[in-house]
N, C-alpha and C. Protein backbone atom coordinates (compact mmCIF):
# COMPACT_ATOMS: atom_id res chain seq x y z
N UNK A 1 37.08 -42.13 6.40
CA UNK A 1 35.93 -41.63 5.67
C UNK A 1 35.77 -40.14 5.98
N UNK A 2 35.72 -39.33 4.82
CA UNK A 2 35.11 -37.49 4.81
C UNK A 2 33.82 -37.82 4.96
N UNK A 3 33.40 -36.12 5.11
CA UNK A 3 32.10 -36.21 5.18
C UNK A 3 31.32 -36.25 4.44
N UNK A 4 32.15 -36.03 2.58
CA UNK A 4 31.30 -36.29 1.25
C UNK A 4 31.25 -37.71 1.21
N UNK A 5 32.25 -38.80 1.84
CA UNK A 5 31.58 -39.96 1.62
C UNK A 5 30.66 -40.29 2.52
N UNK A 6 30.61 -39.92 4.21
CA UNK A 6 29.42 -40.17 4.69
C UNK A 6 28.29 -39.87 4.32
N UNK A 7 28.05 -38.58 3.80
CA UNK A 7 26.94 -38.11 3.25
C UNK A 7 26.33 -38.76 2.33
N UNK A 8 27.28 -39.20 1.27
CA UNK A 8 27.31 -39.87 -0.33
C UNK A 8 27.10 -38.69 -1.30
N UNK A 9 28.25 -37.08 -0.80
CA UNK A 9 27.88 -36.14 -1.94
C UNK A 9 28.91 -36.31 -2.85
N UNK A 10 28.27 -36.00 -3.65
CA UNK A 10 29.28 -36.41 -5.36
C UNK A 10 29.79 -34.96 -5.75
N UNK A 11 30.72 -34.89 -6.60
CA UNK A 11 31.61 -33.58 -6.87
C UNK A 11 31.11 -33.81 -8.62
N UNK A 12 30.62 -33.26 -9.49
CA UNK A 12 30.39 -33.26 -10.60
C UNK A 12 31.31 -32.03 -11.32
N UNK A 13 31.17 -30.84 -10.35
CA UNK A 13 32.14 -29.94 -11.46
C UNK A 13 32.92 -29.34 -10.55
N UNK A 14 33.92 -29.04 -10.68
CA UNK A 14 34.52 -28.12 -9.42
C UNK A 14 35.95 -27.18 -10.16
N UNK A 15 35.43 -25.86 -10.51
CA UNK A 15 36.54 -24.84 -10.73
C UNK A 15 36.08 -24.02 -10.27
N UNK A 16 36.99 -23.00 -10.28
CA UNK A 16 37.19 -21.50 -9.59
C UNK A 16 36.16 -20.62 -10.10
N UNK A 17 35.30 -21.23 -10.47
CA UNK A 17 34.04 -20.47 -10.80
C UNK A 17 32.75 -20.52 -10.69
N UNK A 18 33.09 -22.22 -10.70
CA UNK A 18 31.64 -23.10 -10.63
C UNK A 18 31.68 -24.20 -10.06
N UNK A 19 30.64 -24.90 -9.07
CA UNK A 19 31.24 -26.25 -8.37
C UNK A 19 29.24 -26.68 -8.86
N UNK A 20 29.40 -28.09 -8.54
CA UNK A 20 28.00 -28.73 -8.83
C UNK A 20 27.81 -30.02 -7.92
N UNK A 21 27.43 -30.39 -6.65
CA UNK A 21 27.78 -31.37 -5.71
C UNK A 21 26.12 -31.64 -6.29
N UNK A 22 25.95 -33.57 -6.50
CA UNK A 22 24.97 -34.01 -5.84
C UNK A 22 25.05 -34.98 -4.77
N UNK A 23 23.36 -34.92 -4.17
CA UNK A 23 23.50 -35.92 -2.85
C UNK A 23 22.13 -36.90 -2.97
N UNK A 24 21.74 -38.20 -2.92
CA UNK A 24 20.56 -38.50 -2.44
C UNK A 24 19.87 -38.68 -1.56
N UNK A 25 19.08 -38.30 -1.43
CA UNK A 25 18.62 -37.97 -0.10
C UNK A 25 17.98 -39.23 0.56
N UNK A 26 18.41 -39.49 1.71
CA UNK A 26 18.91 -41.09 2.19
C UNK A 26 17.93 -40.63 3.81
N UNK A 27 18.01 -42.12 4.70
CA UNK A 27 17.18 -41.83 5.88
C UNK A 27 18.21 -41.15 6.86
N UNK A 28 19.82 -40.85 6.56
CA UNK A 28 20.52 -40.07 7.59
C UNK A 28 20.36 -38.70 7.30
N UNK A 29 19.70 -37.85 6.31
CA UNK A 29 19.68 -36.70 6.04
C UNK A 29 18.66 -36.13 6.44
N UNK A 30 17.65 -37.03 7.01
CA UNK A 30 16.48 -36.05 7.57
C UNK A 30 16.43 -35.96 9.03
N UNK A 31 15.57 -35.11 9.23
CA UNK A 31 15.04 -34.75 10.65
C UNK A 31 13.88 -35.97 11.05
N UNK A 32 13.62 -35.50 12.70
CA UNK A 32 12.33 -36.99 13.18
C UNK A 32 11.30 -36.90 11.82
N UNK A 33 10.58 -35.40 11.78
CA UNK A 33 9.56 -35.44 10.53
C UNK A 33 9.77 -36.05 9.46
N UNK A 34 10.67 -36.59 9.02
CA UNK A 34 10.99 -37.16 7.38
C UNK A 34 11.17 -36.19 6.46
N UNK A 35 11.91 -34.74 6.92
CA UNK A 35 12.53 -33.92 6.02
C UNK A 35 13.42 -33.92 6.50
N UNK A 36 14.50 -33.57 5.02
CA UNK A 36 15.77 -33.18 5.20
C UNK A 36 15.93 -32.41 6.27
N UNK A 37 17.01 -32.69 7.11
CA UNK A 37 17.54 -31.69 8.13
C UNK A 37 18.54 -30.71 7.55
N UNK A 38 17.34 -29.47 8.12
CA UNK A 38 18.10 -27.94 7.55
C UNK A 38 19.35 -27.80 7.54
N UNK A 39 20.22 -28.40 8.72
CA UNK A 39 21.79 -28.57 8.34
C UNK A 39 22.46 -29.39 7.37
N UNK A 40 21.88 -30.17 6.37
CA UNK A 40 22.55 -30.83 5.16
C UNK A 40 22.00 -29.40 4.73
N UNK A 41 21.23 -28.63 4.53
CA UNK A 41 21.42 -27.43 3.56
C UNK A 41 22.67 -26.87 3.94
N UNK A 42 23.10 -26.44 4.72
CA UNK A 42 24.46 -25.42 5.46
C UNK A 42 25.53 -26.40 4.99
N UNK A 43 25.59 -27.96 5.54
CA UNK A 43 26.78 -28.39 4.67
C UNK A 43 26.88 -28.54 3.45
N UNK A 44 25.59 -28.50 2.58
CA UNK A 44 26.03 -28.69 0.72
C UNK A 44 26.07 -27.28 0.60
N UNK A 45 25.86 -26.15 0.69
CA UNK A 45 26.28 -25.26 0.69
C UNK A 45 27.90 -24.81 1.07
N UNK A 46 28.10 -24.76 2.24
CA UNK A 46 29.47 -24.45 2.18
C UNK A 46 30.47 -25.43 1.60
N UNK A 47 30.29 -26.88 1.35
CA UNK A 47 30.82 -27.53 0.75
C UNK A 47 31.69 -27.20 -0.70
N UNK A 48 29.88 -26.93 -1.46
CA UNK A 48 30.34 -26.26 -2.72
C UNK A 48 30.84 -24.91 -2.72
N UNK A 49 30.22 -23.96 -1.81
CA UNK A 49 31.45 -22.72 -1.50
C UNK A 49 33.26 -23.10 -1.23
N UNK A 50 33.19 -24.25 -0.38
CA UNK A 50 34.73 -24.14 0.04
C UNK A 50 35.52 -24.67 -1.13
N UNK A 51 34.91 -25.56 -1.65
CA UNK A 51 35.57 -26.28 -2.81
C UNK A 51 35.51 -25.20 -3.69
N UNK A 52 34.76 -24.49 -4.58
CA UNK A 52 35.52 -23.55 -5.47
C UNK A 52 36.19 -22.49 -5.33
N UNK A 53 36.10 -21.95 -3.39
CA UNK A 53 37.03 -20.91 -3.25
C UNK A 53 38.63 -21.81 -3.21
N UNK A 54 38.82 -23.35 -2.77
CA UNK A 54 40.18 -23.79 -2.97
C UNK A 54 40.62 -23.72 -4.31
N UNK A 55 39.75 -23.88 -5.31
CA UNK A 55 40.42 -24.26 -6.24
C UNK A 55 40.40 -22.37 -7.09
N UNK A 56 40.09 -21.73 -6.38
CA UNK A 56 40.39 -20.56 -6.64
C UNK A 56 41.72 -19.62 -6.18
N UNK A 57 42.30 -20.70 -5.07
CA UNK A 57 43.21 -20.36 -4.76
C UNK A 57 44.70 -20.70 -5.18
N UNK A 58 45.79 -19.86 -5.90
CA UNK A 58 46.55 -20.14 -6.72
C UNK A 58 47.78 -20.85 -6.05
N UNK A 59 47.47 -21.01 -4.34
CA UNK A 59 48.99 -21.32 -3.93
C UNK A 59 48.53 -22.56 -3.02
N UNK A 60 49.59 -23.84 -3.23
CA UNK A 60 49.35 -24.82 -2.48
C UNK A 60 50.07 -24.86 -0.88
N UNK A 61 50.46 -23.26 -1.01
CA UNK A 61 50.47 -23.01 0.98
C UNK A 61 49.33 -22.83 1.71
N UNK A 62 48.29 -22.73 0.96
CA UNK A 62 47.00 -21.83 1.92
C UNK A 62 45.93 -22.82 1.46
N UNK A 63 44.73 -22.52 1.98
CA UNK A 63 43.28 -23.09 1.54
C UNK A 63 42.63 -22.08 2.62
N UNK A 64 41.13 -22.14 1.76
CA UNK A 64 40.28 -21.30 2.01
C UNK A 64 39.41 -22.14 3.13
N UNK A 65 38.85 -21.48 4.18
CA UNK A 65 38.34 -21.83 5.02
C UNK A 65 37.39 -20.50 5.67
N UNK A 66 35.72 -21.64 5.47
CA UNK A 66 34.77 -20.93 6.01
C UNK A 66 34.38 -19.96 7.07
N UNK A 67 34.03 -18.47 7.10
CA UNK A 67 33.96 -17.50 8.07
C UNK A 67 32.40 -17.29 8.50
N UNK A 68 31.66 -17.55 7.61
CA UNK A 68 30.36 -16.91 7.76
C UNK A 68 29.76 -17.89 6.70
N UNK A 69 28.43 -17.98 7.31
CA UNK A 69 27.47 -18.80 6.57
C UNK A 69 25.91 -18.33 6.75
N UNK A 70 25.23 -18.00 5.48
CA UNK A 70 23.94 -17.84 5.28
C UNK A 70 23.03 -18.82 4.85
N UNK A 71 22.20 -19.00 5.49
CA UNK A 71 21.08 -20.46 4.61
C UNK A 71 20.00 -19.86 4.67
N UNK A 72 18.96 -19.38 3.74
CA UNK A 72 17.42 -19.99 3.58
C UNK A 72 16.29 -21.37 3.06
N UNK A 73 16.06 -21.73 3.83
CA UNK A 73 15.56 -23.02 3.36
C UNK A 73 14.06 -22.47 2.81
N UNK A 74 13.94 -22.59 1.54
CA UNK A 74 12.77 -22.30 1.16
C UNK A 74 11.78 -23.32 0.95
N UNK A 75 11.79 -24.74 0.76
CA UNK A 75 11.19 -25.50 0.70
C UNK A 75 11.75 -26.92 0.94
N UNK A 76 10.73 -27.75 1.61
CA UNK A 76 10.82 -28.74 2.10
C UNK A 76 11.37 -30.13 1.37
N UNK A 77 12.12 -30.95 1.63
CA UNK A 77 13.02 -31.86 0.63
C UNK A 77 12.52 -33.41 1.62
N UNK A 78 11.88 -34.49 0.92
CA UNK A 78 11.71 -35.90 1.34
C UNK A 78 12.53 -36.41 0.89
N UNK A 79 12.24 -36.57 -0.88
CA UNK A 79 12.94 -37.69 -1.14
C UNK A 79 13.27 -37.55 -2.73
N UNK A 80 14.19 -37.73 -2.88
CA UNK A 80 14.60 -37.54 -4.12
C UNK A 80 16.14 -36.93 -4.31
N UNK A 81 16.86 -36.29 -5.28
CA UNK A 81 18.26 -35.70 -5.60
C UNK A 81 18.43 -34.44 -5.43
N UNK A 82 19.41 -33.84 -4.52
CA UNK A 82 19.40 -32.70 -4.06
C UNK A 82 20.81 -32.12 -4.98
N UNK A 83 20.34 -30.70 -5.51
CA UNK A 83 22.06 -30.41 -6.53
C UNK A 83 22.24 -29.23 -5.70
N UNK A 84 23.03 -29.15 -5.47
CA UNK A 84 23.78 -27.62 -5.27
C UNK A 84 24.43 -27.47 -6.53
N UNK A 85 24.47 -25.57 -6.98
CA UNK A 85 25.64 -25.46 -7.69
C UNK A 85 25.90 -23.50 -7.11
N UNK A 86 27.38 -23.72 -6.48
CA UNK A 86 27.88 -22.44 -6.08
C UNK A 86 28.97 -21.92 -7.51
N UNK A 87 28.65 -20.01 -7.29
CA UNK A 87 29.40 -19.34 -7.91
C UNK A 87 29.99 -18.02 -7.10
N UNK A 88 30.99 -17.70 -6.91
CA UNK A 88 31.68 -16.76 -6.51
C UNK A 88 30.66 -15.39 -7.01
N UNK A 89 31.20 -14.90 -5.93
CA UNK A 89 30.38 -13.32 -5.79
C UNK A 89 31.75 -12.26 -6.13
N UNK A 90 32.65 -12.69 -5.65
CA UNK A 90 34.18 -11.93 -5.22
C UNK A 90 34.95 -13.20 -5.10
N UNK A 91 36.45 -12.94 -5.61
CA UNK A 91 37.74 -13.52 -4.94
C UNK A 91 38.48 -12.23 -4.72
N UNK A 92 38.89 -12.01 -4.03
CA UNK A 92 40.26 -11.19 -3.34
C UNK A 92 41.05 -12.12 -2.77
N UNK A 93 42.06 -11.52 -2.60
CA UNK A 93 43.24 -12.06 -2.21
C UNK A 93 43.24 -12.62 -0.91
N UNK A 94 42.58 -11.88 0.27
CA UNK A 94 42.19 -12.83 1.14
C UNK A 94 40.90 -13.50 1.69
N UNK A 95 39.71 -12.63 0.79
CA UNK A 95 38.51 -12.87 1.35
C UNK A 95 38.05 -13.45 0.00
N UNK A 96 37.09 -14.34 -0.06
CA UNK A 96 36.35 -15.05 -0.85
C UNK A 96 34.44 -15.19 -0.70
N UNK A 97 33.89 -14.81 -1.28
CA UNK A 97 32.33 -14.70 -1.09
C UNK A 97 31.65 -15.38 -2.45
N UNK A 98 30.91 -16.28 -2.06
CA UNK A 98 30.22 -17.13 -2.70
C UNK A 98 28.78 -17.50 -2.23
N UNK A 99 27.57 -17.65 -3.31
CA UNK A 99 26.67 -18.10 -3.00
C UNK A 99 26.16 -19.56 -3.92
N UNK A 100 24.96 -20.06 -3.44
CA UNK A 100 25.18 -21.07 -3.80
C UNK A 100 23.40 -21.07 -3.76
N UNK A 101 22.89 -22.19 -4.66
CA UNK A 101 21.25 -22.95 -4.38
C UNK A 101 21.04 -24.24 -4.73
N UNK A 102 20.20 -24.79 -3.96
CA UNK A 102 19.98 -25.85 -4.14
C UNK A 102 18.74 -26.10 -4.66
N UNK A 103 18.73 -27.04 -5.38
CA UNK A 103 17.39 -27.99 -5.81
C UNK A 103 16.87 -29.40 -5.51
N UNK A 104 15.97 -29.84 -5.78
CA UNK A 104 15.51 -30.96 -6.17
C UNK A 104 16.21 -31.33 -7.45
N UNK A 105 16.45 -32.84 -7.77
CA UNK A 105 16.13 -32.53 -9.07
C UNK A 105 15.23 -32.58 -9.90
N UNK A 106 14.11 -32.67 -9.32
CA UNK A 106 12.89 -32.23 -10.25
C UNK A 106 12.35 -30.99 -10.52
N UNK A 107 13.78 -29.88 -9.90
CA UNK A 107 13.66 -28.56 -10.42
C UNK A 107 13.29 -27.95 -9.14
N UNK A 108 12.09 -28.48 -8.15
CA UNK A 108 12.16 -27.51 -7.05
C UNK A 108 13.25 -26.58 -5.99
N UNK A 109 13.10 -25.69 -5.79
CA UNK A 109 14.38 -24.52 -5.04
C UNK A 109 14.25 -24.68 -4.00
N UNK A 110 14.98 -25.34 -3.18
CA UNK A 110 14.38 -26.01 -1.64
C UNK A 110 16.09 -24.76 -0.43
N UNK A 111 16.47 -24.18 -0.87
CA UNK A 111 17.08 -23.40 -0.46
C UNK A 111 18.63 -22.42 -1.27
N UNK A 112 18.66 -21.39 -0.81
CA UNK A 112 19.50 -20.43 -1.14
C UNK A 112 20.64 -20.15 0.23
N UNK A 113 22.05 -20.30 -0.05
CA UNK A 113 22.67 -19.67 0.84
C UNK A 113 23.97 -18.94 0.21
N UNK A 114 24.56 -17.88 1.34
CA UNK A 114 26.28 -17.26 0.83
C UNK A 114 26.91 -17.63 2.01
N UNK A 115 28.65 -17.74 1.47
CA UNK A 115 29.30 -18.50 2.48
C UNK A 115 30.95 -17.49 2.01
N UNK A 116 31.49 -16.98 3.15
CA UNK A 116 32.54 -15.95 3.43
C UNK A 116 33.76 -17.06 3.60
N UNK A 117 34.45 -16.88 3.06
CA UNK A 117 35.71 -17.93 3.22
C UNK A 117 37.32 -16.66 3.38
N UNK A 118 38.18 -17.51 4.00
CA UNK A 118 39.10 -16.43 4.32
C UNK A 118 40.14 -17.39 3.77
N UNK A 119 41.29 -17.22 3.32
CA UNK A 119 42.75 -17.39 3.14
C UNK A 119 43.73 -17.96 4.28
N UNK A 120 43.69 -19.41 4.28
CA UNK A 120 44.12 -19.24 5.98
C UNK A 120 45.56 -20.27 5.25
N UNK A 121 46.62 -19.70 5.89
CA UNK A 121 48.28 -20.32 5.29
C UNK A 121 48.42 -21.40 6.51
N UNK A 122 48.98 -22.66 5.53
CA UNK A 122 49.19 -24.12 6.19
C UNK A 122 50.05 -23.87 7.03
């Protein structure tokens, strides 16, 4: 088992431009309070960052792998469907920069993050 099936995040779109993960938000995703724990923001975030910087990458010697990670959690998540959808900021040849936000899906913006990915050969 990965960690999109532990989680239960779903892959809805995923190209070199645009990725769209959902997750429901279940009793392993929160903190003691009964909110989401701020680190499922950092992993659906770089998630959908890493996944469209791979598939941005043209050679099946390399994959992109996370350098740096930004999260703001702007609002608080109980219960309900959480979407990320990341878009590239930059691809270069070895550096990759992407940001990404998440919602509710009842539309609320419960955080914003960017995630630095590097070119790393198998």
């Amino acid at each position: 088992m990965n960690l999109l099936e532990a989680l239960e995040i779903e892959v809805e779109a995923a190209t070199a431009d645009f990725v769209r993960l959902r997750m429901p938000i279940k009793a392993q995703h929160k903190q003691p309070f009964g909110l989401v724990h701020g680190g499922i923001n950092g992993v659906l975030i770089e998630t959908a960052c890493s996944i469209g910087a791979n598939q941005a990458l043209a050679q099946e010697e390399a994959f992109a792998a996370g350098v740096d990670l930004q999260v703001n959690h702007l609002a608080a998540a109980q219960e309900g469907t959480l979407i990320v959808e990341a878009s590239p900021d930059r691809i270069g040849a070895r550096i990759q920069t992407w940001q990404a936000t998440i919602w509710l899906a009842s539309g609320l913006k419960t955080a914003v993050g960017r995630c630095t990915l590097t070119t790393v050969r198998k």
